[in-house]
C-alpha atoms as a PDB file:
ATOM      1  CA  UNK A   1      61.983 116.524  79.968  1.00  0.00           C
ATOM      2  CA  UNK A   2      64.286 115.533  82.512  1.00  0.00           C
ATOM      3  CA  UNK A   3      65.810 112.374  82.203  1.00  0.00           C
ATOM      4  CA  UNK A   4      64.694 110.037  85.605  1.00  0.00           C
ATOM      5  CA  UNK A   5      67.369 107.795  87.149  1.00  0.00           C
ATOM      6  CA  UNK A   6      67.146 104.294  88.545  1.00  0.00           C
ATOM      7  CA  UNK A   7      67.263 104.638  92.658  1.00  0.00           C
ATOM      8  CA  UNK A   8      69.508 101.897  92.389  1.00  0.00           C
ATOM      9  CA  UNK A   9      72.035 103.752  90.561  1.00  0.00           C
ATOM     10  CA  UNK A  10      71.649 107.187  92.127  1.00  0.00           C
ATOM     11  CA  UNK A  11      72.327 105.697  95.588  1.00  0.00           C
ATOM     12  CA  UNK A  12      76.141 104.378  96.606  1.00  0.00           C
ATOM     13  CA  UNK A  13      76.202 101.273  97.788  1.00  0.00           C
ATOM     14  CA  UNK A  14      76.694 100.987 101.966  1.00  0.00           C
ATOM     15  CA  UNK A  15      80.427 101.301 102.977  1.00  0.00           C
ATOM     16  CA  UNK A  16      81.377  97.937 103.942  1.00  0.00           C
ATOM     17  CA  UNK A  17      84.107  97.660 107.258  1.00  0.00           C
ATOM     18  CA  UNK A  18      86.914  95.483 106.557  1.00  0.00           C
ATOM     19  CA  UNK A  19      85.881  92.586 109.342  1.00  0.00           C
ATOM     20  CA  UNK A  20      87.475  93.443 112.451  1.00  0.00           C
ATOM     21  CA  UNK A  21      90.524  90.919 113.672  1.00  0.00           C
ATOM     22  CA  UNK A  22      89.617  88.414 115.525  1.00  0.00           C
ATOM     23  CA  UNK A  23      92.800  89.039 117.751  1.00  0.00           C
ATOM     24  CA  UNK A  24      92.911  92.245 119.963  1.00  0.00           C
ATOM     25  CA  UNK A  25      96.288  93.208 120.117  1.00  0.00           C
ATOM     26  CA  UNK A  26      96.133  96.008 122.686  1.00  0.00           C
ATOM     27  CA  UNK A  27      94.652  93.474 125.143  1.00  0.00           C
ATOM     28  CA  UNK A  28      97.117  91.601 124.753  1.00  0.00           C
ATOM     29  CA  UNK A  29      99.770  94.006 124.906  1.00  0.00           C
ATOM     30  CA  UNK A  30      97.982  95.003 128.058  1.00  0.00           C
ATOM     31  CA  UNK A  31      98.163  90.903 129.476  1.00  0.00           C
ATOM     32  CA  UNK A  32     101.443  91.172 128.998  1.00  0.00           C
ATOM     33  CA  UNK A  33     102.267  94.220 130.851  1.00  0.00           C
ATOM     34  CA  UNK A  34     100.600  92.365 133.770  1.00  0.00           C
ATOM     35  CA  UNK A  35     101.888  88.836 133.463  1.00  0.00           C
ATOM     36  CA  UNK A  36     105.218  91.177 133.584  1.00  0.00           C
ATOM     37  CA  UNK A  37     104.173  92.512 136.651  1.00  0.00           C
ATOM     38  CA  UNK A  38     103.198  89.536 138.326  1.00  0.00           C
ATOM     39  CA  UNK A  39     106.633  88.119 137.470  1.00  0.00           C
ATOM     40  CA  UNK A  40     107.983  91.097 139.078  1.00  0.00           C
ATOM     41  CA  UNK A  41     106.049  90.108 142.525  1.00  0.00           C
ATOM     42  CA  UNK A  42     106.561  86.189 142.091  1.00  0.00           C
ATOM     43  CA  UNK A  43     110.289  86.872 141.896  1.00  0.00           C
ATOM     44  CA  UNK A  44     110.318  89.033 145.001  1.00  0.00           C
ATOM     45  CA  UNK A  45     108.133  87.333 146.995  1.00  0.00           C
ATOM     46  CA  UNK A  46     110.249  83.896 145.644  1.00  0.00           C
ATOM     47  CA  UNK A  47     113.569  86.076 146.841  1.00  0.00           C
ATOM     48  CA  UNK A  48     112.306  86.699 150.528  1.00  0.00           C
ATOM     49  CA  UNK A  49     110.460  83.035 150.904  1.00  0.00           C
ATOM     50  CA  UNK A  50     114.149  81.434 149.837  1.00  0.00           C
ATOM     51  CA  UNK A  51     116.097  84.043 152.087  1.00  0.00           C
ATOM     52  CA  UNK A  52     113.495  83.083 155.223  1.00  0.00           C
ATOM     53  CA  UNK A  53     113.326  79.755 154.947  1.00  0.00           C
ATOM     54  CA  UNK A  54     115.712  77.247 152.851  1.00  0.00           C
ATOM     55  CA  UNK A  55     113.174  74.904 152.315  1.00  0.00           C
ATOM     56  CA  UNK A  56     110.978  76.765 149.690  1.00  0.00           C
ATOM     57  CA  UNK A  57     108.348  74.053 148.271  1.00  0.00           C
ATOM     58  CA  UNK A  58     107.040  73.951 145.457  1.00  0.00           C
ATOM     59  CA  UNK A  59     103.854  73.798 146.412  1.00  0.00           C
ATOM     60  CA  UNK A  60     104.455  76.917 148.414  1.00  0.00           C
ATOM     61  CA  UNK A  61     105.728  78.505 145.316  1.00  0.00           C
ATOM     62  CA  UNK A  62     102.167  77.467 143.291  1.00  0.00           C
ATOM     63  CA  UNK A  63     100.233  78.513 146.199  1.00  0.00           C
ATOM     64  CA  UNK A  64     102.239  82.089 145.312  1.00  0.00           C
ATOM     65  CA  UNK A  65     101.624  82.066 141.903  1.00  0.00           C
ATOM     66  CA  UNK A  66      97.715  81.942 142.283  1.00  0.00           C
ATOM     67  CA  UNK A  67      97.773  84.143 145.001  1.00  0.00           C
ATOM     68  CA  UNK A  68      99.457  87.077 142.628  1.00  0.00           C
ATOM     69  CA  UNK A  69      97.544  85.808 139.550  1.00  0.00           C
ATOM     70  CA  UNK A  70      94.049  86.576 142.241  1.00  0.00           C
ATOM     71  CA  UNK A  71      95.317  89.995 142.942  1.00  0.00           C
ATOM     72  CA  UNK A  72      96.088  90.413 138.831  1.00  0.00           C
ATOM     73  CA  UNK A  73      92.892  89.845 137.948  1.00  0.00           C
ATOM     74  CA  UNK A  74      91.739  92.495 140.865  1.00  0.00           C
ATOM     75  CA  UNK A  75      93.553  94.925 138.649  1.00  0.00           C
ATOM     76  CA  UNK A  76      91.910  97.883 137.048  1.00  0.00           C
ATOM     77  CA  UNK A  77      94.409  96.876 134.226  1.00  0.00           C
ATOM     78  CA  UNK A  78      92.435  93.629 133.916  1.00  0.00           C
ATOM     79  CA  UNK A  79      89.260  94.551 132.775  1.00  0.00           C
ATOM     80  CA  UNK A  80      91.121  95.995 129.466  1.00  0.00           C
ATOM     81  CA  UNK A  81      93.489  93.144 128.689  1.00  0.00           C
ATOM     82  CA  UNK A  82      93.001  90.144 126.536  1.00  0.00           C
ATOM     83  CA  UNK A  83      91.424  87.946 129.793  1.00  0.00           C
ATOM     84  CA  UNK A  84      92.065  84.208 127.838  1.00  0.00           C
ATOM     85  CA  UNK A  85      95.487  85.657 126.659  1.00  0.00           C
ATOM     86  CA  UNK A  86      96.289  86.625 130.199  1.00  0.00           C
ATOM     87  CA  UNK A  87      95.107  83.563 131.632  1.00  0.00           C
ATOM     88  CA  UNK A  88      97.386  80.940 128.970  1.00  0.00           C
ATOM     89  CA  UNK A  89     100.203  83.641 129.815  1.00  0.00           C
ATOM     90  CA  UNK A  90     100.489  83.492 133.521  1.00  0.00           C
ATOM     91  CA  UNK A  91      99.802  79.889 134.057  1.00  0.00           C
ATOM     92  CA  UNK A  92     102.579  79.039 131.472  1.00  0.00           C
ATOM     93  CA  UNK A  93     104.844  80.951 132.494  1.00  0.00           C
ATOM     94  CA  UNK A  94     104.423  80.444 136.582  1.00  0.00           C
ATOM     95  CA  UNK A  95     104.285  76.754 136.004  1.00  0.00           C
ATOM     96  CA  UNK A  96     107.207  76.798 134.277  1.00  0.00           C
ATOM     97  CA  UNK A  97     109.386  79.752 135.671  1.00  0.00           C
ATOM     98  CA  UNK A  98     113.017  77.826 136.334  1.00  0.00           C
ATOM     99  CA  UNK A  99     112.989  75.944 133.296  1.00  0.00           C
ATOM    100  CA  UNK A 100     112.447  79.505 131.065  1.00  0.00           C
ATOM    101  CA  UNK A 101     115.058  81.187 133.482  1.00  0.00           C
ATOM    102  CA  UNK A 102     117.416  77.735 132.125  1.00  0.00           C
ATOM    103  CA  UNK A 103     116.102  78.278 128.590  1.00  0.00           C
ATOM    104  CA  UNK A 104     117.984  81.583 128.209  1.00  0.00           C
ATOM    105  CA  UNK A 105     120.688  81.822 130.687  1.00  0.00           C
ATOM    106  CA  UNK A 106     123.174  80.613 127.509  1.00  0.00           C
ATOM    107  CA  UNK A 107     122.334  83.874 125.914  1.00  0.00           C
ATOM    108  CA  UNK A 108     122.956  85.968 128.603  1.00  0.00           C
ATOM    109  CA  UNK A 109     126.406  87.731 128.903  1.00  0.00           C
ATOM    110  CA  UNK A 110     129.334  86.290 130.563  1.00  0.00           C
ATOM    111  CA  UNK A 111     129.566  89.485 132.442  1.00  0.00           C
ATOM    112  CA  UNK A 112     126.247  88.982 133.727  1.00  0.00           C
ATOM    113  CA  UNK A 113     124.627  86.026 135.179  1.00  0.00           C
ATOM    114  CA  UNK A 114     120.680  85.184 135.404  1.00  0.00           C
ATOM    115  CA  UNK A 115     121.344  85.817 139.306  1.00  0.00           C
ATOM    116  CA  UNK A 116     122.315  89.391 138.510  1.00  0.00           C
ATOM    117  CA  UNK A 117     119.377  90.596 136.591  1.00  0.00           C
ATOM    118  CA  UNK A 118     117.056  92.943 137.804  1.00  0.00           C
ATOM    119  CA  UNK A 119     113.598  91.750 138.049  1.00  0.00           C
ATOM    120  CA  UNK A 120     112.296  93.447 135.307  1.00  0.00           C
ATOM    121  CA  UNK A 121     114.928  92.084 132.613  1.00  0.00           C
ATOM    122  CA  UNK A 122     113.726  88.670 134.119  1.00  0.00           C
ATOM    123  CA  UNK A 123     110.368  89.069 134.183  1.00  0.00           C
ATOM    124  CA  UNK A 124     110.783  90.312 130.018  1.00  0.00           C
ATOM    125  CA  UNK A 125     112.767  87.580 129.503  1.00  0.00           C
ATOM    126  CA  UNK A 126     110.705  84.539 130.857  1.00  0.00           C
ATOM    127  CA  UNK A 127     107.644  85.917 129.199  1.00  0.00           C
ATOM    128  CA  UNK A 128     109.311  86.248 126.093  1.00  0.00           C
ATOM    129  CA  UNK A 129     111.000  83.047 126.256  1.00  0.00           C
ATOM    130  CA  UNK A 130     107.496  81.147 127.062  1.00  0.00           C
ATOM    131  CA  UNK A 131     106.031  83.392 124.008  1.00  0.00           C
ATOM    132  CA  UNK A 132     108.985  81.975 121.519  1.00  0.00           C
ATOM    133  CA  UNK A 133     108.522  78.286 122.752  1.00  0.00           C
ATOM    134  CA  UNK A 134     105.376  77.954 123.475  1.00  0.00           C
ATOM    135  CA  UNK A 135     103.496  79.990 120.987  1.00  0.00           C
ATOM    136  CA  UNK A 136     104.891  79.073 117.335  1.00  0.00           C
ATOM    137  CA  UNK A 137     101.069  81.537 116.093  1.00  0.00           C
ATOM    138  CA  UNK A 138     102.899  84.674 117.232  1.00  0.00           C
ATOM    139  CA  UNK A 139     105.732  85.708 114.953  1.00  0.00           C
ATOM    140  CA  UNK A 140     108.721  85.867 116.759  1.00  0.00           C
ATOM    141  CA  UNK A 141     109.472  89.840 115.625  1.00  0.00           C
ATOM    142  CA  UNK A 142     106.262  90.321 117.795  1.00  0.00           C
ATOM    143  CA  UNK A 143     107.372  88.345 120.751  1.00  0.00           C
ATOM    144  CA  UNK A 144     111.081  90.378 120.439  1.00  0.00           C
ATOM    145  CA  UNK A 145     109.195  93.432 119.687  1.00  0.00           C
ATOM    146  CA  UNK A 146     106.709  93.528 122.721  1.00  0.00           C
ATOM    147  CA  UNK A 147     109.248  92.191 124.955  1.00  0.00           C
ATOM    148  CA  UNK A 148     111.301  95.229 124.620  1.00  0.00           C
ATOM    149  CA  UNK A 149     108.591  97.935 124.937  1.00  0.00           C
ATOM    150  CA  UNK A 150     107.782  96.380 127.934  1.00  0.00           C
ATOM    151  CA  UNK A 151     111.890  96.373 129.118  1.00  0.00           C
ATOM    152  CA  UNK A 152     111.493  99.966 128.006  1.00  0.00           C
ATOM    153  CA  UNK A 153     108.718 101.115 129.477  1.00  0.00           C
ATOM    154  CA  UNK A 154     109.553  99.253 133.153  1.00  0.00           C
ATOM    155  CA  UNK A 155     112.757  98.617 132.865  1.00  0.00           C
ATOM    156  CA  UNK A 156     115.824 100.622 133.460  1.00  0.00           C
ATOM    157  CA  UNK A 157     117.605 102.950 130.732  1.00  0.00           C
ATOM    158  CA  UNK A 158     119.583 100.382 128.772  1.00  0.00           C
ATOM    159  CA  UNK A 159     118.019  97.112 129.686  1.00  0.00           C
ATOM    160  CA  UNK A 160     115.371  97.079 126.485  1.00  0.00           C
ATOM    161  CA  UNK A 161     119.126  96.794 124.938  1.00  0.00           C
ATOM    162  CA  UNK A 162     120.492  93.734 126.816  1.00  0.00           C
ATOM    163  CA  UNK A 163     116.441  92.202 126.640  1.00  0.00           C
ATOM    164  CA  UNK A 164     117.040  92.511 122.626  1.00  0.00           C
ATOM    165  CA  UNK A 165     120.368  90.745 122.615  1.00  0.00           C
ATOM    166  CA  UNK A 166     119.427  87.653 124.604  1.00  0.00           C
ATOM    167  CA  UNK A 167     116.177  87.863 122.745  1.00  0.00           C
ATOM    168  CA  UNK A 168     117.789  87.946 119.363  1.00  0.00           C
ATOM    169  CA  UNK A 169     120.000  84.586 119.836  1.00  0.00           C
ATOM    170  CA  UNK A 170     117.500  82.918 121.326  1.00  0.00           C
ATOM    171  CA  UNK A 171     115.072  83.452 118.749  1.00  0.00           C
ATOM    172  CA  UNK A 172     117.662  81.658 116.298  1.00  0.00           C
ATOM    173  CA  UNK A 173     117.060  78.410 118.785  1.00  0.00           C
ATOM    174  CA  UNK A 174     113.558  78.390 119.156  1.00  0.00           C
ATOM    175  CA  UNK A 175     112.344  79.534 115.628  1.00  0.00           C
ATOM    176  CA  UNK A 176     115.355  78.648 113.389  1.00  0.00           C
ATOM    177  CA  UNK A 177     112.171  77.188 110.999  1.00  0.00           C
ATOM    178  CA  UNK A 178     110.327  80.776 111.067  1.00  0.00           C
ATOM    179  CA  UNK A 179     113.919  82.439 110.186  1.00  0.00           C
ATOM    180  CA  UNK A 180     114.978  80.215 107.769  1.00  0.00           C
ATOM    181  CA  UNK A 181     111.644  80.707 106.101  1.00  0.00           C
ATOM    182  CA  UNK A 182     111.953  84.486 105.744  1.00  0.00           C
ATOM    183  CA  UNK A 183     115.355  83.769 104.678  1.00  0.00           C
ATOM    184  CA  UNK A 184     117.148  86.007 107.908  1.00  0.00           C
ATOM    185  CA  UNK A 185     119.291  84.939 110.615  1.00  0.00           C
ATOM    186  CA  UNK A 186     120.864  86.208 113.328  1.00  0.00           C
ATOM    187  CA  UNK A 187     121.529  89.564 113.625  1.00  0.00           C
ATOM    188  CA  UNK A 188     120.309  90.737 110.128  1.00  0.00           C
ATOM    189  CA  UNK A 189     116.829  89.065 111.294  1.00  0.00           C
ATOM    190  CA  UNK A 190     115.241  92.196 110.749  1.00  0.00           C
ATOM    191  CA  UNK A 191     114.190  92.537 114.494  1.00  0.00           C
ATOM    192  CA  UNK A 192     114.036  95.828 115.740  1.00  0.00           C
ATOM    193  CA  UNK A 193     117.201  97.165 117.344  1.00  0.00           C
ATOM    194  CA  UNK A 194     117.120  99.639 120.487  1.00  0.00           C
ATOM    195  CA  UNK A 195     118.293 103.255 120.162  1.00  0.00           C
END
């Protein structure tokens, strides 16, 4: 006579998904990639409004700033980022463009001055810089990390390099708490370094 098992133990239980993340780090990667590229425009736009006329305003310069964050949101690109993310990104970032720019020229090189960048390195940089000061939820090995993926995928061949340098002292500034913490500083902080 064949011995009869309980359904309930002849059947495995459902597999259960671990919950999804709340936070969806390709869209963000992806607003960032286009807050980068509206920096890119804002600059050059900023460039040829200050070469035209010497009395740039700033309400000229916000009237800019919407107008690229408009044609942003146009993007193809859009639809797939992090919308919210995008949105904090760009108005923090726009609104506050000089004052980042200030933040990290200390950190740049002596051979190089914040007028000398290319746009790219600048546009990497003020993003990052509003990422480190402004948002203290994103570990600061993210903020370096993304920063220079996006300085190597847009920028030239050695500027992901220079991004990571000004990147790495600043980081001491902004989040000596966060380093102290995971008992790092400077440069054995752990942070990626280029090739």
């Amino acid at each position: 006579m064949p011995t009869e098992r309980p359904e309930d133990m002849s059947e495995k239980p459902p597999a259960t998904k671990p919950p999804k993340s709340k936070i969806d780090f390709m869209g963000r990667r992806r607003a960032r990639a286009l807050v980068m590229q509206g920096l890119y425009q804002y600059q050059l736009l900023k460039n040829a409004t200050e070469n035209t006329t010497k009395n740039a305003t700033a309400n000229t310069t916000a009237a800019t700033a919407e107008e690229i964050r408009l044609y942003l949101m146009d993007s193809p690109n859009y639809a797939r980022c992090d919308e919210a993310y995008f949105d904090t990104l760009w108005r923090g970032v726009s609104s506050q463009y000089e004052a980042l720019r200030n933040r990290f020229a200390p950190y740049v090189a002596t051979e190089r001055d914040t007028q000398t960048l290319s746009p790219v390195e600048t546009a990497v940089l003020v993003l990052a810089t509003w990422e480190l000061s402004e948002r203290l939820d994103i570990p600061y090995r993210i903020v370096l990390n993304e920063a220079i993926d996006l300085a190597k995928t847009y920028g030239g061949t050695d500027g992901h390099k220079f991004v990571n340098g000004v990147l790495d002292k600043l980081a001491v500034q902004c989040r000596a708490d966060e380093i102290r913490v995971s008992g790092i500083r400077g440069q054995e902080s752990g942070i990626r370094k280029t090739d």
